[in-house]
N, C-alpha and C. Protein backbone atom coordinates (compact mmCIF):
# COMPACT_ATOMS: atom_id res chain seq x y z
N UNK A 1 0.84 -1.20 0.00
CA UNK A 1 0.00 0.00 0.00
C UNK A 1 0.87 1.25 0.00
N UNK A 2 0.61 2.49 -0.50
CA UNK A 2 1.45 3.60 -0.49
C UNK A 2 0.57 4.38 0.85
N UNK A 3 1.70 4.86 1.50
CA UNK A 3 1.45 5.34 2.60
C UNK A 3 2.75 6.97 2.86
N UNK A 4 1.80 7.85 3.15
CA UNK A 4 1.92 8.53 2.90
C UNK A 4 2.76 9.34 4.74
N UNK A 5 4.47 9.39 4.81
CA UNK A 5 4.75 10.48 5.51
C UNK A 5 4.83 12.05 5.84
N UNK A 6 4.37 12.82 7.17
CA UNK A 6 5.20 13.64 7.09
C UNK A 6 5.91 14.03 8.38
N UNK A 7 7.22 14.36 8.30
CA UNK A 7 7.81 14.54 9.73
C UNK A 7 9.57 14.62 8.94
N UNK A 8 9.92 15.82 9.81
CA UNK A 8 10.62 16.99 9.55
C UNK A 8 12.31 16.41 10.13
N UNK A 9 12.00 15.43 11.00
CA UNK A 9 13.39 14.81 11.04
C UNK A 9 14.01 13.88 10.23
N UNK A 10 14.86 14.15 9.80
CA UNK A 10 15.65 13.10 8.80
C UNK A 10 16.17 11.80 9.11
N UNK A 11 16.26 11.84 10.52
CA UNK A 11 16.58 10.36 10.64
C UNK A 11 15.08 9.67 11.00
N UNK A 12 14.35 10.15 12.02
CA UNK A 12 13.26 9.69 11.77
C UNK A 12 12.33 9.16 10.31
N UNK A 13 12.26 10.28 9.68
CA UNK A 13 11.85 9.82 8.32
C UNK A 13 12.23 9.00 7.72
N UNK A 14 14.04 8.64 7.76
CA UNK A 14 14.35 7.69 7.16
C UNK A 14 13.97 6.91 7.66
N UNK A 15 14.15 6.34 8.94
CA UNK A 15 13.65 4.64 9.18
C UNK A 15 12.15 4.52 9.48
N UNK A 16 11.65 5.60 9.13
CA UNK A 16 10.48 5.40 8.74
C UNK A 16 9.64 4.66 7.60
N UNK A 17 10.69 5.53 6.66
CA UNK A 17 10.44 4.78 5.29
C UNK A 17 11.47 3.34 5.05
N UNK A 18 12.22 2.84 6.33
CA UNK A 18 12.98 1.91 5.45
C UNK A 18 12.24 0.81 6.27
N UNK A 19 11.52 1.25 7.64
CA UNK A 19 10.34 0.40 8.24
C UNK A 19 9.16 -0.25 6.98
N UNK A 20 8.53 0.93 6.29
CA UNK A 20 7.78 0.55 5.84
C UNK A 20 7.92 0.06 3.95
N UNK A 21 8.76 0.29 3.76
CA UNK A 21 9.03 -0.35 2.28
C UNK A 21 9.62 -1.74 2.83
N UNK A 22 10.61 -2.17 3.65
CA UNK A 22 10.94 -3.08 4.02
C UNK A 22 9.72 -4.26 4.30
N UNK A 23 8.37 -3.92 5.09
CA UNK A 23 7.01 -4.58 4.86
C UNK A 23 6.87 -4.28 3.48
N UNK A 24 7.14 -4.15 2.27
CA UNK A 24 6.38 -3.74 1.20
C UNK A 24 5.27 -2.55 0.98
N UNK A 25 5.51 -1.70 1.53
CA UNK A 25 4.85 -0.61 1.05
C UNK A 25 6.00 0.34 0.25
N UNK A 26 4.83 1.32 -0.12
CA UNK A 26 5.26 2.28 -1.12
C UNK A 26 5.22 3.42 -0.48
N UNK A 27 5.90 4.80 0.17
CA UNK A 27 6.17 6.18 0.74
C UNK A 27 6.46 6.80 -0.21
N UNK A 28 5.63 8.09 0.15
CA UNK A 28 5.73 9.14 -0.29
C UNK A 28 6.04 10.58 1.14
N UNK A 29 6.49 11.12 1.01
CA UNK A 29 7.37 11.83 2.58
C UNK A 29 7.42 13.24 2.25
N UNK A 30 7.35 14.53 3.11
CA UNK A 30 7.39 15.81 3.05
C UNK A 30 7.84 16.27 4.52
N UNK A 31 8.47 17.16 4.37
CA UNK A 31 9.07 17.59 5.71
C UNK A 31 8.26 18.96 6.37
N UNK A 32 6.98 19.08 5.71
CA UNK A 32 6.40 20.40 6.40
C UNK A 32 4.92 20.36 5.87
N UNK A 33 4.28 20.86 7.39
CA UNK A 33 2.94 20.67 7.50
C UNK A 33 1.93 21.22 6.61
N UNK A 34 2.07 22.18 5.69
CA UNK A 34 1.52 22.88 4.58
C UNK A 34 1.53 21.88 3.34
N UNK A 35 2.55 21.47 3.18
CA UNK A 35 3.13 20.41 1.84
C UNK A 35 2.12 19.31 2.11
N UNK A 36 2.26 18.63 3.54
CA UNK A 36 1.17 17.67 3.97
C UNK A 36 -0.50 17.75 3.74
N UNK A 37 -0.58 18.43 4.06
CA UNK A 37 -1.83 19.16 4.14
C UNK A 37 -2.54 19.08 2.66
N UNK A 38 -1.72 20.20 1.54
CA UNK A 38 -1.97 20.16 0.68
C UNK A 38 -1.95 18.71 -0.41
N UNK A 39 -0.54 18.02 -0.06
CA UNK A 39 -0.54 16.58 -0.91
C UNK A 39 -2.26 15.52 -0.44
N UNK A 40 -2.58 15.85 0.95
CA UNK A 40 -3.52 14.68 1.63
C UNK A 40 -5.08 15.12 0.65
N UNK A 41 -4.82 16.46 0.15
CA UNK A 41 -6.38 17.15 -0.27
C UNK A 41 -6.52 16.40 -1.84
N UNK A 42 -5.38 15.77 -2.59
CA UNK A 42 -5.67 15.42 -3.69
C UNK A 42 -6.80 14.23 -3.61
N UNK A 43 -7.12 13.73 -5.19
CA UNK A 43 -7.47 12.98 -4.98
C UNK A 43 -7.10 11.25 -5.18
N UNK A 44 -5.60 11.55 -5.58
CA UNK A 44 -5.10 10.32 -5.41
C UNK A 44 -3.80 10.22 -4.67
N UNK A 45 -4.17 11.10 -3.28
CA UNK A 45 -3.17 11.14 -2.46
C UNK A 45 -3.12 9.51 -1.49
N UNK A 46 -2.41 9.06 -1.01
CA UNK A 46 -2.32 7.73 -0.05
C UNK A 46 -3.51 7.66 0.81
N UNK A 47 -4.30 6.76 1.02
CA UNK A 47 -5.43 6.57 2.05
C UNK A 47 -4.89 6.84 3.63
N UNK A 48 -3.68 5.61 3.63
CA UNK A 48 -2.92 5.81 4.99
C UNK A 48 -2.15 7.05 4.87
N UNK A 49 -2.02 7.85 6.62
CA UNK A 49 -0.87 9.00 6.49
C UNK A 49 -0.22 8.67 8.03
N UNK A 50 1.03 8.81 7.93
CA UNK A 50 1.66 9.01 9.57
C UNK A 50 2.02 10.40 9.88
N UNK A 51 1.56 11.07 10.45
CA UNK A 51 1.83 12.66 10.38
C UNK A 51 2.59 12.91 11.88
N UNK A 52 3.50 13.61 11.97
CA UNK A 52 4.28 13.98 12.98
C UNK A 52 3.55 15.05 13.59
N UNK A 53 3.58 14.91 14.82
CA UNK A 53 2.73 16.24 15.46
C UNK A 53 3.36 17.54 15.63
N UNK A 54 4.51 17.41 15.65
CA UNK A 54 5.34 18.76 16.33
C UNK A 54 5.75 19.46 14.40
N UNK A 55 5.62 19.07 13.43
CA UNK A 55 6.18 19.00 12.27
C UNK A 55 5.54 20.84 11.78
N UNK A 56 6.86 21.15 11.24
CA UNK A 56 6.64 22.90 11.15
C UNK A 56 5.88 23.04 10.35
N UNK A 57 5.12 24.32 10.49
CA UNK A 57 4.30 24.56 9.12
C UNK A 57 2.91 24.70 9.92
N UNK A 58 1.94 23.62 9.69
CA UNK A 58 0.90 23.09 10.39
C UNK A 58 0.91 21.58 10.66
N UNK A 59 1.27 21.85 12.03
CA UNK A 59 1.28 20.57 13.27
C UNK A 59 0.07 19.91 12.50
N UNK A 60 0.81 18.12 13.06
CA UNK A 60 -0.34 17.06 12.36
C UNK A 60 -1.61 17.38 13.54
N UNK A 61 -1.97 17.70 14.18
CA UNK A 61 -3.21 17.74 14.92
C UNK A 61 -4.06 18.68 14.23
N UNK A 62 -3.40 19.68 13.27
CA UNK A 62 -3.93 21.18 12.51
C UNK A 62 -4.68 20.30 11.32
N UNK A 63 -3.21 19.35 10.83
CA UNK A 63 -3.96 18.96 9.70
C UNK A 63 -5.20 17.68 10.03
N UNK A 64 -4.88 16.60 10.87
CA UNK A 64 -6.43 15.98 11.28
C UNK A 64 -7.59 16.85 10.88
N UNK A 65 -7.35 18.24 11.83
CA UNK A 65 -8.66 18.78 12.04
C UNK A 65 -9.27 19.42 10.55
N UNK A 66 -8.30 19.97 9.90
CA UNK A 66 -8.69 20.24 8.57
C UNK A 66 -9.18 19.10 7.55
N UNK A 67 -8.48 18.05 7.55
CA UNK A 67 -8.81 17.24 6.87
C UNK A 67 -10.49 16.75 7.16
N UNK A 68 -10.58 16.65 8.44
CA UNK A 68 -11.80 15.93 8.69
C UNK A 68 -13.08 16.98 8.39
N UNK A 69 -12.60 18.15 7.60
CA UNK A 69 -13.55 19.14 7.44
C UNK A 69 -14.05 19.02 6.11
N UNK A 70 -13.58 18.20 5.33
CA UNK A 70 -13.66 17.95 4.48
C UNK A 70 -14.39 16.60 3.94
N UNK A 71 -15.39 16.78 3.08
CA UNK A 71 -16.62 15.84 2.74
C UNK A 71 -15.94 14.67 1.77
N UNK A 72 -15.84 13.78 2.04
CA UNK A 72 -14.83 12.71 1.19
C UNK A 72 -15.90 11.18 1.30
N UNK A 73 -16.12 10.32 0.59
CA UNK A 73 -16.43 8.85 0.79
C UNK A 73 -15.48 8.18 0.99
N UNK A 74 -14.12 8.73 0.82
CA UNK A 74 -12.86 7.89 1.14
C UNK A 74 -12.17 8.44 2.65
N UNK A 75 -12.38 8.69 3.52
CA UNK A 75 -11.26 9.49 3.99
C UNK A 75 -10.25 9.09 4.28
N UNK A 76 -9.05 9.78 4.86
CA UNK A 76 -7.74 9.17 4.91
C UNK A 76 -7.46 8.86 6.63
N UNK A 77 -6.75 7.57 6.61
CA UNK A 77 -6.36 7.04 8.05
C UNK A 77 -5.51 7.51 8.71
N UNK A 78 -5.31 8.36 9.45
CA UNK A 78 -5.05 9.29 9.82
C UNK A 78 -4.21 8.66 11.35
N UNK A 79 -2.70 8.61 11.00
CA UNK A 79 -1.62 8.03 12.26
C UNK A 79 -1.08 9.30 12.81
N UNK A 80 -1.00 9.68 14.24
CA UNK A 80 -0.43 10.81 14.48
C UNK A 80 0.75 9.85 15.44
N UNK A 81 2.01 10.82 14.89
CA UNK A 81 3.35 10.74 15.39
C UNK A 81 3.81 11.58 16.58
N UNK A 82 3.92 11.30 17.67
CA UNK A 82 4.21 11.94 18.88
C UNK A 82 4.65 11.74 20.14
N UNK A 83 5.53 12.36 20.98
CA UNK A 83 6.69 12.44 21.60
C UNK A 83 5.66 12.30 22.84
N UNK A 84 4.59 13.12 22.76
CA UNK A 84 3.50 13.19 24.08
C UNK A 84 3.26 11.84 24.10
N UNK A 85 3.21 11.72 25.79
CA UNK A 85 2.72 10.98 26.33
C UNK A 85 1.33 10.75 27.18
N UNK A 86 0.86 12.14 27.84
CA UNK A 86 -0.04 12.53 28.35
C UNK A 86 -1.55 12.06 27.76
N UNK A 87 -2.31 11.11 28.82
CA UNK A 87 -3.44 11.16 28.34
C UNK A 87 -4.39 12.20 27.57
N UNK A 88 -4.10 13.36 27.96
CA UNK A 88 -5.00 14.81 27.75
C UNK A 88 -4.65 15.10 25.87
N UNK A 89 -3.05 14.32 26.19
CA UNK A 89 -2.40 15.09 24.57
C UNK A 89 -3.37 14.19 23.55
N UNK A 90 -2.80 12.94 24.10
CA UNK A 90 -3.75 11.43 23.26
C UNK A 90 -5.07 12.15 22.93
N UNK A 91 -5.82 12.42 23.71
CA UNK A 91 -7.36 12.64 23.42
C UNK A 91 -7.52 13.75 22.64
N UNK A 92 -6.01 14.83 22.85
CA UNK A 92 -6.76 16.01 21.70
C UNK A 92 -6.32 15.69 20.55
N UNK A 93 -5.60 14.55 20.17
CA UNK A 93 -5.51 14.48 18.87
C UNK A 93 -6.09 13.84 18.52
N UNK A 94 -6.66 12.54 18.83
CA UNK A 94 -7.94 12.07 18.83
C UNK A 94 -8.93 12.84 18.35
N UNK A 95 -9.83 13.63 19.21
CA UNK A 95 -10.68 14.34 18.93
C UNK A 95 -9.92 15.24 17.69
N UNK A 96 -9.05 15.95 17.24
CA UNK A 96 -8.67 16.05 16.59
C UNK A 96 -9.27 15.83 15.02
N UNK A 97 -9.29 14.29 15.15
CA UNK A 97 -9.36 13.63 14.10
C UNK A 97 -8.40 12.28 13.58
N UNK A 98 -7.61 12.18 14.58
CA UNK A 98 -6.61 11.26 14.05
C UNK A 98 -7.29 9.54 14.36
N UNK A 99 -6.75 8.64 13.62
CA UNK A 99 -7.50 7.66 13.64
C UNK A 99 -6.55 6.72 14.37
N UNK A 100 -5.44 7.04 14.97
CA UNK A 100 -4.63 6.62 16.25
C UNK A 100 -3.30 7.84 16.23
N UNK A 101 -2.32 6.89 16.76
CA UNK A 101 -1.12 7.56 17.28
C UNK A 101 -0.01 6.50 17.58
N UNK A 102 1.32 6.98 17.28
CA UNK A 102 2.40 6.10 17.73
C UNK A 102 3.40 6.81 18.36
N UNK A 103 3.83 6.91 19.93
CA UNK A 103 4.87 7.69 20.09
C UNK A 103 6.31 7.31 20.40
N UNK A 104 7.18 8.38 20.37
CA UNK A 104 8.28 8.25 19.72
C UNK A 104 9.18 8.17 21.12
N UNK A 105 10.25 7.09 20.89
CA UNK A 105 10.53 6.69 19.76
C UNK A 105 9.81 5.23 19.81
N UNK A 106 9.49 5.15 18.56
CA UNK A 106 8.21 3.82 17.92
C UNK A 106 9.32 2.05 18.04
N UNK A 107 8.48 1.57 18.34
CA UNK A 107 8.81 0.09 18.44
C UNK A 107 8.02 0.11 17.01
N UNK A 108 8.97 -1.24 16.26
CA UNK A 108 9.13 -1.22 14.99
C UNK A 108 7.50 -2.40 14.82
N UNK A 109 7.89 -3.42 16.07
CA UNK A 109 6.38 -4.25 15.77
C UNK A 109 5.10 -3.03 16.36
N UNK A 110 5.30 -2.22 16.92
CA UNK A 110 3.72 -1.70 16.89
C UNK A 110 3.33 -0.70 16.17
N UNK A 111 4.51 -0.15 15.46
CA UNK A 111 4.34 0.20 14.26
C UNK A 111 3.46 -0.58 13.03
N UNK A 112 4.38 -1.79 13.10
CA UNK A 112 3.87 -2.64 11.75
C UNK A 112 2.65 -2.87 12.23
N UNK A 113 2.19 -3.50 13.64
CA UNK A 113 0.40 -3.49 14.15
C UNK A 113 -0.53 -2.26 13.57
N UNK A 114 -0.11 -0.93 13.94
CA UNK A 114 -0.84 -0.14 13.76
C UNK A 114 -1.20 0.07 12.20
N UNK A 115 -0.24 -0.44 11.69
CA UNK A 115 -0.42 -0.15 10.57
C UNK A 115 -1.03 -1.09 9.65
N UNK A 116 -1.13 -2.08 9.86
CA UNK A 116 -2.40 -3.17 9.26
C UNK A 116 -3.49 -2.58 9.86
N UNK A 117 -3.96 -2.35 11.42
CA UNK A 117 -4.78 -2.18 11.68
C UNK A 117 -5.52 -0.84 10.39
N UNK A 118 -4.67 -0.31 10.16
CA UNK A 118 -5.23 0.87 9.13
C UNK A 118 -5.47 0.41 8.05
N UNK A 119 -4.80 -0.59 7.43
CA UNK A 119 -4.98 -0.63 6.24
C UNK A 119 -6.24 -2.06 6.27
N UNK A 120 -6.97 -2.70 7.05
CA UNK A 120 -7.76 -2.94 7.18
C UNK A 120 -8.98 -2.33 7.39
N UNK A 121 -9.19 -1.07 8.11
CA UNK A 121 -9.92 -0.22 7.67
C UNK A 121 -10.73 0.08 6.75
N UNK A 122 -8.86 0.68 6.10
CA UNK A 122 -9.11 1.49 4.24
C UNK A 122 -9.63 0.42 3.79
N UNK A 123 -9.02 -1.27 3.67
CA UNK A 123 -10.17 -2.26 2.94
C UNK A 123 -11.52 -2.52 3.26
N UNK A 124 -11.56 -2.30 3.98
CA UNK A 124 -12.86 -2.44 4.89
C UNK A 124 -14.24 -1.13 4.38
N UNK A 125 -13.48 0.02 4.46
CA UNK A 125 -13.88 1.05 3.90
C UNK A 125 -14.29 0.90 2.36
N UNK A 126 -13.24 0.45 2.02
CA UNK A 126 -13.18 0.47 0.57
C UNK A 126 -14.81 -0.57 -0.14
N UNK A 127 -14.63 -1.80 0.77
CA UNK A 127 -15.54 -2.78 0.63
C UNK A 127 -17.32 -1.96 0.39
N UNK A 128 -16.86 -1.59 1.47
CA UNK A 128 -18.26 -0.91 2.06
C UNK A 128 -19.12 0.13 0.60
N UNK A 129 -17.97 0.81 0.46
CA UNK A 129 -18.04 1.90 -0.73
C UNK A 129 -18.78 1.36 -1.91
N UNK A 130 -17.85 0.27 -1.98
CA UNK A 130 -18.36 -0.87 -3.23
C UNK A 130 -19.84 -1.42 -3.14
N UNK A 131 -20.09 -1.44 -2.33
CA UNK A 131 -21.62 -1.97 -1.56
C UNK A 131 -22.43 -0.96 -1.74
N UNK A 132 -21.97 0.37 -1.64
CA UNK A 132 -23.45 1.12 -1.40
C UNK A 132 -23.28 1.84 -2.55
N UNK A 133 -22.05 1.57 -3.33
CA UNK A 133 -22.57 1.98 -5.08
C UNK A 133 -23.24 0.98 -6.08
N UNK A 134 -22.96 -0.40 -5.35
CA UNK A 134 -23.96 -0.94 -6.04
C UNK A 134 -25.84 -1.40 -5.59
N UNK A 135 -25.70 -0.87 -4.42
CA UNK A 135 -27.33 -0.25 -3.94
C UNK A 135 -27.47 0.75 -4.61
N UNK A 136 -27.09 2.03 -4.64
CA UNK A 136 -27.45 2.68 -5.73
C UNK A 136 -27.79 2.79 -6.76
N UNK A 137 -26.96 2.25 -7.30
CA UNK A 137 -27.45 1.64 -8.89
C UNK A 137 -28.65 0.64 -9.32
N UNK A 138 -28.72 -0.17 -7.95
CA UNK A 138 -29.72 -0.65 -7.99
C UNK A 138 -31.17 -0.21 -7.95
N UNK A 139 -31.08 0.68 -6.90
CA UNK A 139 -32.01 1.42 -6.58
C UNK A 139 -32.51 2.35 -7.85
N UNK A 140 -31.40 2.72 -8.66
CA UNK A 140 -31.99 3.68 -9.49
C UNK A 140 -32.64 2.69 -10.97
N UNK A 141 -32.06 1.51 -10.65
CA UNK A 141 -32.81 0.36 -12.06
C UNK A 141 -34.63 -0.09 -11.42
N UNK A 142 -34.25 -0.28 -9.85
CA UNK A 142 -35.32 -0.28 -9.75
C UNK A 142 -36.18 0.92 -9.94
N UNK A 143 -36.18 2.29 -9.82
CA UNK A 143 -36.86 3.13 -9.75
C UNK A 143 -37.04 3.72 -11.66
N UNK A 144 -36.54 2.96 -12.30
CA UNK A 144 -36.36 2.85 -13.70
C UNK A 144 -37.67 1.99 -13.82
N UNK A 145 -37.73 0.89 -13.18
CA UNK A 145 -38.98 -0.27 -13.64
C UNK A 145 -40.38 0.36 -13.55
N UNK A 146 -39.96 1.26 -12.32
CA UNK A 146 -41.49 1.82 -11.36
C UNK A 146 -41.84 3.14 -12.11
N UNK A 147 -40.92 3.80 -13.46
CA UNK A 147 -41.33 4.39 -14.09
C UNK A 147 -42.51 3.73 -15.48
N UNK A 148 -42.97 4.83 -16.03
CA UNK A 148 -43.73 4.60 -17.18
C UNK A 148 -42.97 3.32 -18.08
N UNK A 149 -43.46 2.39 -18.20
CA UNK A 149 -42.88 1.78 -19.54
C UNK A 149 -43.46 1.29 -20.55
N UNK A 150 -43.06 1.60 -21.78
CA UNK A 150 -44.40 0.71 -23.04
C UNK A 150 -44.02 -0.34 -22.79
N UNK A 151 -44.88 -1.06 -23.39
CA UNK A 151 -45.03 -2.53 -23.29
C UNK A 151 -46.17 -3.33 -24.24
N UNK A 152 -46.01 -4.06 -24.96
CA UNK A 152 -46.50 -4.57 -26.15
C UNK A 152 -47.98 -5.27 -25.98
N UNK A 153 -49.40 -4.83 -26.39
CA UNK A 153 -50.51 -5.64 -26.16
C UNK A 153 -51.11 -6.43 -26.10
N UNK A 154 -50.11 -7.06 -27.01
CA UNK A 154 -50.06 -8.69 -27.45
C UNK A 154 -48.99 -9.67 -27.08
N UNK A 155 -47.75 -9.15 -27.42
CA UNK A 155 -47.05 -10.44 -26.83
C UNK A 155 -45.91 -9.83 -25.35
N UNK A 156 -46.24 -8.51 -24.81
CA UNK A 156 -45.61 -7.80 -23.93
C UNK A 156 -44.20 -7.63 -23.83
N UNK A 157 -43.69 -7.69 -25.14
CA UNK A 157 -42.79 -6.83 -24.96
C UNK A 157 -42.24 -5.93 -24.12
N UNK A 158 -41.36 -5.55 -23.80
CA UNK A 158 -41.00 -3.56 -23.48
C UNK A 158 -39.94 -3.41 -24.11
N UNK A 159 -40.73 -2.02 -24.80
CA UNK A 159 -39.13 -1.20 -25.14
C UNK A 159 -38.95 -0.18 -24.20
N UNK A 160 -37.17 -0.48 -24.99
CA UNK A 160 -36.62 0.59 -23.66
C UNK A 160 -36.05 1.77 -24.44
N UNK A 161 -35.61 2.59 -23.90
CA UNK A 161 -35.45 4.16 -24.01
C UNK A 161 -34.88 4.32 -25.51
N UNK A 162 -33.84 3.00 -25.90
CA UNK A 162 -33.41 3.26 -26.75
C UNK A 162 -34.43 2.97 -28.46
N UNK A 163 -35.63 2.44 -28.33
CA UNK A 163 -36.64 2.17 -28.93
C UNK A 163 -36.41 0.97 -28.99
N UNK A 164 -35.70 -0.12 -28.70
CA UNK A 164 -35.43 -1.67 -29.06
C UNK A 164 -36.20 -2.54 -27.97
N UNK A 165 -37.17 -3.40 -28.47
CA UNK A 165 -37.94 -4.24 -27.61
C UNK A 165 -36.86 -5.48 -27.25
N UNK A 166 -37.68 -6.22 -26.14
CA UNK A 166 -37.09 -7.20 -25.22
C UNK A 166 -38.26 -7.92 -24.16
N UNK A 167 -37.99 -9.22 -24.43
CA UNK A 167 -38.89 -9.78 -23.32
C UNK A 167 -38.65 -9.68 -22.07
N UNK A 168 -40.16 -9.21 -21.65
CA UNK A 168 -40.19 -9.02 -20.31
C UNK A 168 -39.20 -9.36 -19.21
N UNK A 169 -39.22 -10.89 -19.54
CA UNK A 169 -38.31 -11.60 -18.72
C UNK A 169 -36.60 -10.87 -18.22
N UNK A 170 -36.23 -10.67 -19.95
CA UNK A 170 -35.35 -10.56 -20.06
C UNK A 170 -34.89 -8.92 -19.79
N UNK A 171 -35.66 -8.36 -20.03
CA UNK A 171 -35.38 -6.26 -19.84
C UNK A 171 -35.40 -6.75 -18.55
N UNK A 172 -36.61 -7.02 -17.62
CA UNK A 172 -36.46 -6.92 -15.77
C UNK A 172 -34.82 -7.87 -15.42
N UNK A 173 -34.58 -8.78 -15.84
CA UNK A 173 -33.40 -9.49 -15.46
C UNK A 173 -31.87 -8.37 -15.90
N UNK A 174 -32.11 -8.32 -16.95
CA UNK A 174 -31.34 -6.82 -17.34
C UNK A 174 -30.89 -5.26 -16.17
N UNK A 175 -32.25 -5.34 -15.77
CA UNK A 175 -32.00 -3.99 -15.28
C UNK A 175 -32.36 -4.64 -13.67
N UNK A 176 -32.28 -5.32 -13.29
CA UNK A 176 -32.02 -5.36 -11.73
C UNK A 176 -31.42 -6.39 -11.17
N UNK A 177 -30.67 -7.08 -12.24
CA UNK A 177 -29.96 -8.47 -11.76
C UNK A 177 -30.53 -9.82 -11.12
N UNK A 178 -32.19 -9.48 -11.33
CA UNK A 178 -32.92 -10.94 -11.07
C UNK A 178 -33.36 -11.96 -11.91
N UNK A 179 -33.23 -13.10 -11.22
CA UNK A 179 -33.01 -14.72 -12.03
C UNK A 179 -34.53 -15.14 -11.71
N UNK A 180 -35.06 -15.49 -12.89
CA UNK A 180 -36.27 -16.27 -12.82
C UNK A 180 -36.69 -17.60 -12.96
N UNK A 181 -37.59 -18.16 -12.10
CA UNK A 181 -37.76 -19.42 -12.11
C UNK A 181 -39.65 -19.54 -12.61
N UNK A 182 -39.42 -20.57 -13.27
CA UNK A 182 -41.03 -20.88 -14.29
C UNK A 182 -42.15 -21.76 -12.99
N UNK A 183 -42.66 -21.47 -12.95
CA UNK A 183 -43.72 -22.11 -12.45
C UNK A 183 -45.44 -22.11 -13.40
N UNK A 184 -46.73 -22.24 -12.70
CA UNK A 184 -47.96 -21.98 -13.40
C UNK A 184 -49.04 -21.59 -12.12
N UNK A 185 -49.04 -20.35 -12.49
CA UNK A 185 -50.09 -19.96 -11.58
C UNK A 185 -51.22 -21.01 -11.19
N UNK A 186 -52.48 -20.85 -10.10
CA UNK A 186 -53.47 -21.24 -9.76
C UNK A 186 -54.46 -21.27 -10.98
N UNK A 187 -54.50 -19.43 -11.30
CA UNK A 187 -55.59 -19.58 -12.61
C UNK A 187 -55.09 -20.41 -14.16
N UNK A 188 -54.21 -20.10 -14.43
CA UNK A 188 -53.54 -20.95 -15.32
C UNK A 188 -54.12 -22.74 -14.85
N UNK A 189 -53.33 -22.46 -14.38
CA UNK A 189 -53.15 -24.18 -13.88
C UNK A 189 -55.02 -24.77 -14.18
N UNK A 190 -56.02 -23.84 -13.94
CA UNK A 190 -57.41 -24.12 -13.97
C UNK A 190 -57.90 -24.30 -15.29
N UNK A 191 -57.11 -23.24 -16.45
CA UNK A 191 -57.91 -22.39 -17.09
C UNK A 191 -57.38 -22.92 -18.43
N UNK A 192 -56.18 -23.35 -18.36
CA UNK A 192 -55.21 -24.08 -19.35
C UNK A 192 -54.67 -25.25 -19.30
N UNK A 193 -53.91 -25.51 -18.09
CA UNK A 193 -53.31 -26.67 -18.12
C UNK A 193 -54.28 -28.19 -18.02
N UNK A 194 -54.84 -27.63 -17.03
CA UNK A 194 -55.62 -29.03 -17.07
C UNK A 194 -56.67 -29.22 -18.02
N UNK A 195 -57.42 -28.25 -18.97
CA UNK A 195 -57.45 -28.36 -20.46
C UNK A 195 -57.01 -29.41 -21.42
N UNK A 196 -55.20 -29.23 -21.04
CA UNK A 196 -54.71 -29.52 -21.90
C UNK A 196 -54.29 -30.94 -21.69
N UNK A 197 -54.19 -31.60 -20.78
CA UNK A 197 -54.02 -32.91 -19.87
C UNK A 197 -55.19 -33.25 -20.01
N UNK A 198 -56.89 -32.64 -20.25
CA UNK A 198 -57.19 -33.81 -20.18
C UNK A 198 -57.93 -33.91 -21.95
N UNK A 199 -57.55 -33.07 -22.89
CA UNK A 199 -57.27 -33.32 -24.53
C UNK A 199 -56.21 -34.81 -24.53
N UNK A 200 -55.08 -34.19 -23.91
CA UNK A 200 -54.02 -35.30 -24.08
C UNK A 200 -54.46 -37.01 -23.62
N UNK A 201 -55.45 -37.00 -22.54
CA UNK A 201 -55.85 -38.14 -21.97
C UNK A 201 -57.01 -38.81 -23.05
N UNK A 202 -57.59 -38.18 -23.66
CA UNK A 202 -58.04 -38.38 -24.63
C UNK A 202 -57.43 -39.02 -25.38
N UNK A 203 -56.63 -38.38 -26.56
CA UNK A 203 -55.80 -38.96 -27.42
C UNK A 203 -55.52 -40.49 -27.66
């Protein structure tokens, strides 16, 4: 996954990034809180970020709070980097916006923890996304059916928008992804079939 640093010390940064390419990820790194800020607003900036709190410019707690001001279906996982220890500090970056914290200096396994934990999330997130765009779509095929539609007097057809007919069967299976199974109604079954069973018994 590309995961996105920022934090203003150079040695930190480095084994930051040699932590996390070493798991196989991909970094991208900036040494100041404006640069951060601005790279996180794109839209194909890294989902994950580890942001240093003390980092010049605008402190990662500045950028949490900005970020989370912002209307996104994706948002970004948000790791704050920090020297604080203090319960009080934890909670304002928290509230903040940050979606944890690792402080320094970082043990390399709870690093690598925290950082699945995120990127399970973003999949998780991601999943979800996928789910309620395809309710949507659904929703709008169904609300397609529940509109006006011609439909043929004789052998019931429907055409659709584009003027090209299609059996029933087949336009509703089309536009909402349902599978049909044949059966024979009650009246049928009265009115026809057994008609026709008892011609055949005849025979």
């Amino acid at each position: 996954m590309k995961i996105f640093i920022a934090e203003d010390d150079d040695a930190s940064r480095k084994l930051l990034e040699i932590r996390l390419t070493g798991w196989g990820h991909e970094t991208i790194t900036v040494s100041d809180g404006y640069a951060a800020f601005d790279e996180l607003q794109k839209d194909d900036a890294p989902k994950l970020a580890v942001l240093d709190w003390m980092i010049p410019g605008m402190d990662g707690v500045d950028i949490c709070k900005e970020l989370r001001k912002i209307h996104t279906t994706s948002p970004r996982y948000l790791i704050l980097l920090t020297a604080k220890t203090q319960k009080e500090d934890i909670v304002t970056g928290l509230e903040a916006g940050a979606n944890d914290y690792i402080t320094k200096p970082f043990d390399a396994s709870e690093l690598k923890a925290r950082i699945d934990v995120g990127i399970g999330v973003i999949n998780l997130q991601s999943s979800l996304n996928d789910k309620i765009t395809a309710l949507e779509k659904a929703k709008a095929e169904i609300r397609q059916l529940k509109e006006h539609i011609p439909i043929c007097s004789y052998c019931k057809s429907i055409r659709d928008d584009k003027g090209e007919w299609h059996e029933i069967v087949h336009y509703i299976s089309d536009h909402t992804g349902s599978r049909f199974s044949h059966g024979i109604c009650p009246d049928c079954m009265e009115n026809h079939v057994k008609a026709e069973l008892e011609a055949m018994k005849k025979k």
